[in-house]
Protein backbone atom coordinates (compact mmCIF):
# COMPACT_ATOMS: atom_id res chain seq x y z
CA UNK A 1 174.09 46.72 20.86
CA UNK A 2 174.43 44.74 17.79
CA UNK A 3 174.33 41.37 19.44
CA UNK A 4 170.75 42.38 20.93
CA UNK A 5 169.58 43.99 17.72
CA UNK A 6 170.55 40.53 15.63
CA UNK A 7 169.11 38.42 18.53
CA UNK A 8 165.71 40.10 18.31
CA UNK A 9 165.48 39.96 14.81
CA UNK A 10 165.82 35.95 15.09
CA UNK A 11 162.93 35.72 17.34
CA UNK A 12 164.24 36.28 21.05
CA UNK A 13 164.16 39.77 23.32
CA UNK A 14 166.05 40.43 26.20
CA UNK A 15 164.60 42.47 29.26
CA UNK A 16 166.73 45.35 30.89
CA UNK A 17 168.01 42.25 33.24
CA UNK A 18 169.72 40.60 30.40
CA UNK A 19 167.08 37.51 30.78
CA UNK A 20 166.25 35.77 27.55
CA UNK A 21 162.97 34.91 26.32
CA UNK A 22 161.90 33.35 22.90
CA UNK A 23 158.85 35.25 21.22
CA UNK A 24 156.17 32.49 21.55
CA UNK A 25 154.28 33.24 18.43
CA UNK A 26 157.44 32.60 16.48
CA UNK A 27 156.61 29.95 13.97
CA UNK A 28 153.17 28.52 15.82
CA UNK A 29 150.04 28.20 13.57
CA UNK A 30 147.52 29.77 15.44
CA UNK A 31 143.42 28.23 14.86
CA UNK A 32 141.53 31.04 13.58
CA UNK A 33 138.12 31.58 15.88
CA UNK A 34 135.99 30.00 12.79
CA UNK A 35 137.89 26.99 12.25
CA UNK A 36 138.39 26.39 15.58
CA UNK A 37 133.80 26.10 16.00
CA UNK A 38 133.78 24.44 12.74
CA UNK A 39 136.02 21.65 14.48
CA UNK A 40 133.59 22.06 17.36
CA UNK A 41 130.94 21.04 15.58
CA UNK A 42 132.41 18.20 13.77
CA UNK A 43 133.54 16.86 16.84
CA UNK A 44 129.90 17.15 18.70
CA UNK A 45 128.25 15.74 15.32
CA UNK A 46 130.58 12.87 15.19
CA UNK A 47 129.85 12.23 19.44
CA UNK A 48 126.17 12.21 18.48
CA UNK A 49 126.36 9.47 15.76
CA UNK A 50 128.33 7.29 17.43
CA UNK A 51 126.37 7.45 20.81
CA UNK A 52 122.71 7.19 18.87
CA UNK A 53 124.66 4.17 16.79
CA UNK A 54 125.68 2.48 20.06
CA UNK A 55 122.11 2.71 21.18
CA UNK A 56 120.61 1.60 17.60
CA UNK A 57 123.28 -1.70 18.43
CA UNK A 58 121.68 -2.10 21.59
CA UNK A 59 118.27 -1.87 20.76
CA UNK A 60 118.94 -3.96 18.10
CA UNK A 61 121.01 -6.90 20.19
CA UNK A 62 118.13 -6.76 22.31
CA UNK A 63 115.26 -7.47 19.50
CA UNK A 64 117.66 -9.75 17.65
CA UNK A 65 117.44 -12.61 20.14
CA UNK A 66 114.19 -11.75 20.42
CA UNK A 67 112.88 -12.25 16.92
CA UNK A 68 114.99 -15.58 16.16
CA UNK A 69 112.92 -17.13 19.29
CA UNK A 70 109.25 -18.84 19.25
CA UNK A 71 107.03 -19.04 21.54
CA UNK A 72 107.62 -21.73 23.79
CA UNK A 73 104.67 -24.29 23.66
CA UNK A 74 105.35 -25.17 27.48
CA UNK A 75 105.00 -23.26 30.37
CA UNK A 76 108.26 -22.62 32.52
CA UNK A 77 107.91 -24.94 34.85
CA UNK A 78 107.17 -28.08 32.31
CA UNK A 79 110.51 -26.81 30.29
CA UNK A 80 112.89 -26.84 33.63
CA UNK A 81 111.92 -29.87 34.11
CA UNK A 82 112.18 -31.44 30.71
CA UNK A 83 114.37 -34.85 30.67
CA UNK A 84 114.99 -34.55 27.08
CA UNK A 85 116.32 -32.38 24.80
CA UNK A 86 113.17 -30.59 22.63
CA UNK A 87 114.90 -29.34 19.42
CA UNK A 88 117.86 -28.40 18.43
CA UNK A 89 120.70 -26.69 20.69
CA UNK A 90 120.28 -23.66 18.70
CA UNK A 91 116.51 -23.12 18.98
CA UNK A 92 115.49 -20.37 21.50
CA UNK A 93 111.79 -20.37 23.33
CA UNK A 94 110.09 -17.07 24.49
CA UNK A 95 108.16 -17.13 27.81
CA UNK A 96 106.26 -14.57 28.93
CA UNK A 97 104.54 -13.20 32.47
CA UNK A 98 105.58 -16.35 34.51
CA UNK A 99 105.81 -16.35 37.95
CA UNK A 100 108.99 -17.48 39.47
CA UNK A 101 109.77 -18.01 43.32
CA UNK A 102 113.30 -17.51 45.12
CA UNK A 103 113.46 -20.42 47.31
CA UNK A 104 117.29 -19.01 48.64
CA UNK A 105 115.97 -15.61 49.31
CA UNK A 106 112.19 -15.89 49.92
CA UNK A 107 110.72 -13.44 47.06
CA UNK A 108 108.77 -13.70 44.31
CA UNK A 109 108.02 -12.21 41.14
CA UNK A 110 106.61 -12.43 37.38
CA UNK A 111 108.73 -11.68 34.80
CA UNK A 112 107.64 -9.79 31.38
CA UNK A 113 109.39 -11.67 29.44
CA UNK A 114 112.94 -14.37 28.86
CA UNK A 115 114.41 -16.38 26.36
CA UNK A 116 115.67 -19.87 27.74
CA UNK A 117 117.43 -22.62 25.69
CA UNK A 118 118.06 -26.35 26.00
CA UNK A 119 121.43 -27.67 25.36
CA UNK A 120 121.97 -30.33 28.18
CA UNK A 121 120.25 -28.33 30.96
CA UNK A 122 118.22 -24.70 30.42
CA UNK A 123 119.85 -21.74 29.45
CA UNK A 124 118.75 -18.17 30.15
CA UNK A 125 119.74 -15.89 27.07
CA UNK A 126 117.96 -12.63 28.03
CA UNK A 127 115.74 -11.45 30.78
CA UNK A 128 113.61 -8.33 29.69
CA UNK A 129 111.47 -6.22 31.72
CA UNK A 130 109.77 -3.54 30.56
CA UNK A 131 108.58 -0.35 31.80
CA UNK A 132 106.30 2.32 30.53
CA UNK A 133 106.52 5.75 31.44
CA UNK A 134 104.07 8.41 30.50
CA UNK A 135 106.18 10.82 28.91
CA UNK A 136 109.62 11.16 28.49
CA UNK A 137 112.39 7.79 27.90
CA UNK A 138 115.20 7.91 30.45
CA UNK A 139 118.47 8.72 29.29
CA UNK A 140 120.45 6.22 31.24
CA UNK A 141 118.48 3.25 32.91
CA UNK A 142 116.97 2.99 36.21
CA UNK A 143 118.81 1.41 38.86
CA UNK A 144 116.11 -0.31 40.40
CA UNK A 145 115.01 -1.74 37.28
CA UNK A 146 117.72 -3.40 36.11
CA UNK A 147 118.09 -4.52 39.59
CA UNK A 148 114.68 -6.29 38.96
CA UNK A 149 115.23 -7.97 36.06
CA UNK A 150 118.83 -9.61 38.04
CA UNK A 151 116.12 -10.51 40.92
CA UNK A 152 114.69 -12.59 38.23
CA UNK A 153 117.74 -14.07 36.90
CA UNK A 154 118.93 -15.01 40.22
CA UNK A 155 115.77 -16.83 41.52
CA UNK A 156 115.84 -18.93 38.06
CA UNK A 157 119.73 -19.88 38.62
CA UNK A 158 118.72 -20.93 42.26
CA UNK A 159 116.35 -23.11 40.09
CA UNK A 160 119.08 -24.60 38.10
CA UNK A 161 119.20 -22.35 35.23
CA UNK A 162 122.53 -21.70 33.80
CA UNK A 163 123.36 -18.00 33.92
CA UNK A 164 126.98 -17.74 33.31
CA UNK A 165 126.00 -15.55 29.77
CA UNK A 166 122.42 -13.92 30.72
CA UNK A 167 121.66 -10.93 29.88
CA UNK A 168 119.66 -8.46 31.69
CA UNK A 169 117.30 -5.93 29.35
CA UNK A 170 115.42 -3.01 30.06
CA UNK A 171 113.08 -1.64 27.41
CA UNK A 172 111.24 1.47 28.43
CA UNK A 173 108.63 2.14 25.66
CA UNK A 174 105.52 5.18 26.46
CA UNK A 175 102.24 4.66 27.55
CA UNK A 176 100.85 6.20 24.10
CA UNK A 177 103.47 4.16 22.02
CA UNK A 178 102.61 0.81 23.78
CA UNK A 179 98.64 1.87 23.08
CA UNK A 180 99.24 2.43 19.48
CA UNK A 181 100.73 -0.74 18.68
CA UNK A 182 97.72 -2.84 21.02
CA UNK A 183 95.21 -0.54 18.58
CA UNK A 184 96.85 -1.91 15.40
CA UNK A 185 96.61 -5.34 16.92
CA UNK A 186 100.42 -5.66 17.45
CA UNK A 187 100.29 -5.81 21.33
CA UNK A 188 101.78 -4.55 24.31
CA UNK A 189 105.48 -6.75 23.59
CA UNK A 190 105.34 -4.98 19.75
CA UNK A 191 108.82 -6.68 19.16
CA UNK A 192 109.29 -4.80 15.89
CA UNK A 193 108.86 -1.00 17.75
CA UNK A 194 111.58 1.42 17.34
CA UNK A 195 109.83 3.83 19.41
CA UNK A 196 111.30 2.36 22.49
CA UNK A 197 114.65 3.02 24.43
CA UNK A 198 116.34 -0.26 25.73
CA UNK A 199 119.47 -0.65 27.84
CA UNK A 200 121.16 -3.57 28.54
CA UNK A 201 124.18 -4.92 30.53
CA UNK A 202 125.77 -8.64 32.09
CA UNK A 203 124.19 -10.65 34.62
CA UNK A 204 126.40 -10.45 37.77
CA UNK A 205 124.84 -12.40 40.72
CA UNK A 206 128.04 -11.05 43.01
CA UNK A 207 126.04 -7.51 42.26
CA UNK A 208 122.62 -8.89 42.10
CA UNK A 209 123.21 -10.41 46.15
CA UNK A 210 125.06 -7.56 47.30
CA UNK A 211 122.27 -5.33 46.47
CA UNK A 212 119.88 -7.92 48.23
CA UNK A 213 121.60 -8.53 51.28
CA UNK A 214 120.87 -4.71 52.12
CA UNK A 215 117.37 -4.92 51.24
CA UNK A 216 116.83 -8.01 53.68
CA UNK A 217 118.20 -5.96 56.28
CA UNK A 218 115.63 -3.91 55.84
CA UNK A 219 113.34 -6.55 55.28
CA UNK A 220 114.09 -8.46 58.63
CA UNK A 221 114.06 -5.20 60.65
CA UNK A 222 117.72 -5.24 61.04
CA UNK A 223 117.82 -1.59 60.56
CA UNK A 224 114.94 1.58 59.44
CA UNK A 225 115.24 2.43 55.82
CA UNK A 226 117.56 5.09 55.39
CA UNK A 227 115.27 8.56 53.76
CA UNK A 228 115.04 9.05 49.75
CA UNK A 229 115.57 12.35 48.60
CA UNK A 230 113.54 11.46 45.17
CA UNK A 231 109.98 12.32 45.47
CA UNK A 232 108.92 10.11 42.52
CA UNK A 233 110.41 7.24 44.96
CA UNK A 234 107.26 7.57 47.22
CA UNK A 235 104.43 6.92 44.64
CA UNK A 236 105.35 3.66 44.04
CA UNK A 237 105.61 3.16 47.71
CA UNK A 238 102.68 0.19 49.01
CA UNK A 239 103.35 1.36 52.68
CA UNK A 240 102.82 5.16 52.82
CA UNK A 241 99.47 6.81 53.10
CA UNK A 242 98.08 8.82 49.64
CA UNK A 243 101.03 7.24 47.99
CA UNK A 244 104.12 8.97 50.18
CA UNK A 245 106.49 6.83 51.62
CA UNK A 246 106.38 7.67 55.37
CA UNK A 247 110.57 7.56 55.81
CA UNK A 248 110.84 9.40 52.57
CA UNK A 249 112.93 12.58 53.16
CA UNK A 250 111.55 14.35 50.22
């Protein structure tokens, strides 16, 4: 009776089995409820500021290669096909709303806006398209528009770009935002806007064609569209009637 008594009193118990078990609150530091919100809450602020700082760095990247360009003082087309060097290595050109045709792939498109270089043959920095939405910035980018922007990219490496370091940039700025920098005289672009949200990411062509080879299925009438359950899908749609995309399933 002793030998239980002395055993208890150092932190074990033993059931009417004999079976041993150690008191688990012997010598563990329990988190009180208010310290363990307070670390809660540290731990959500912290999350916050680094997410809204990896999004400042972004934005940022994004405007920084766009404010050390110029405007380039040729059209696309004259600068591809430019037999000398212009400037220096280092000196980016802007170009804005060019058209630019996929000879591979049979598509075209106009671009909002890229920043090419010279250094021995034309290099595409960044690609940037930009969308305005009425209301509300996305949280994460759309897929199709990122999508666009590597449509882009591709038809200007079939072109003889180099693309082995492009990257592809989304900017999503609102309808009233864009309006209020074209009323202070600024523009649509308005380089040095904050207001905007912009996501960015690699070029991949491997991506960009396996994407593509789906659509041109589609395309060729190799197979029906398969249904989108995303209403907002339809209104952009040129083929459905009052703006509904007839294979929609929404």
């Amino acid at each position: 009776m002793s030998k239980f008594v002395q055993l208890t009193m150092n932190g074990s118990s033993v059931d009417s089995d004999y079976h041993w078990s150690r008191n688990l609150d012997y010598g563990v530091n329990r988190v009180e409820p208010v310290q363990g919100i307070l670390l809660l809450v540290i731990f959500l602020v912290g999350s916050f500021i680094l997410l809204y700082e990896r999004k400042e760095e972004t934005l940022n990247s994004v405007f920084r290669i766009i404010n050390r360009s110029i405007v380039a003082p040729w059209d696309l087309n004259t600068f591809l096909h430019l037999e000398f060097d212009p400037h220096e290595p280092d000196q980016s050109y802007m170009f804005a709303e060019e058209t630019i045709l996929s000879m591979g792939h049979r598509y075209a498109g106009r671009f909002d806006q890229a920043v090419l270089r010279f250094d021995g043959v034309p290099i595409l920095e960044i690609i940037i398209e930009r969308k305005f939405p009425v209301r509300n910035l996305p949280e994460i980018v759309r897929t199709e528009d990122m999508f666009q922007a590597g449509l882009y990219t591709l038809a200007l490496m079939e072109s003889g770009v180099s693309c082995s370091s492009t990257r592809l940039a989304v900017i999503y700025c609102t309808q009233e935002a864009a309006s209020n920098c074209v009323s202070v005289g600024k523009g649509v672009n308005c380089f040095e806007c904050r207001k905007g949200r912009a996501f960015q990411q690699e070029f991949n062509p491997k991506t960009v064609l396996k994407t593509l080879k789906k659509l041109d299925e589609i395309w060729l009438k190799r197979r029906e569209p398969m249904p989108s359950p995303e209403a907002g899908k339809c209104k952009a749609c040129p083929y459905g009637a009052n703006g509904v995309c007839g294979h929609s399933a929404a």
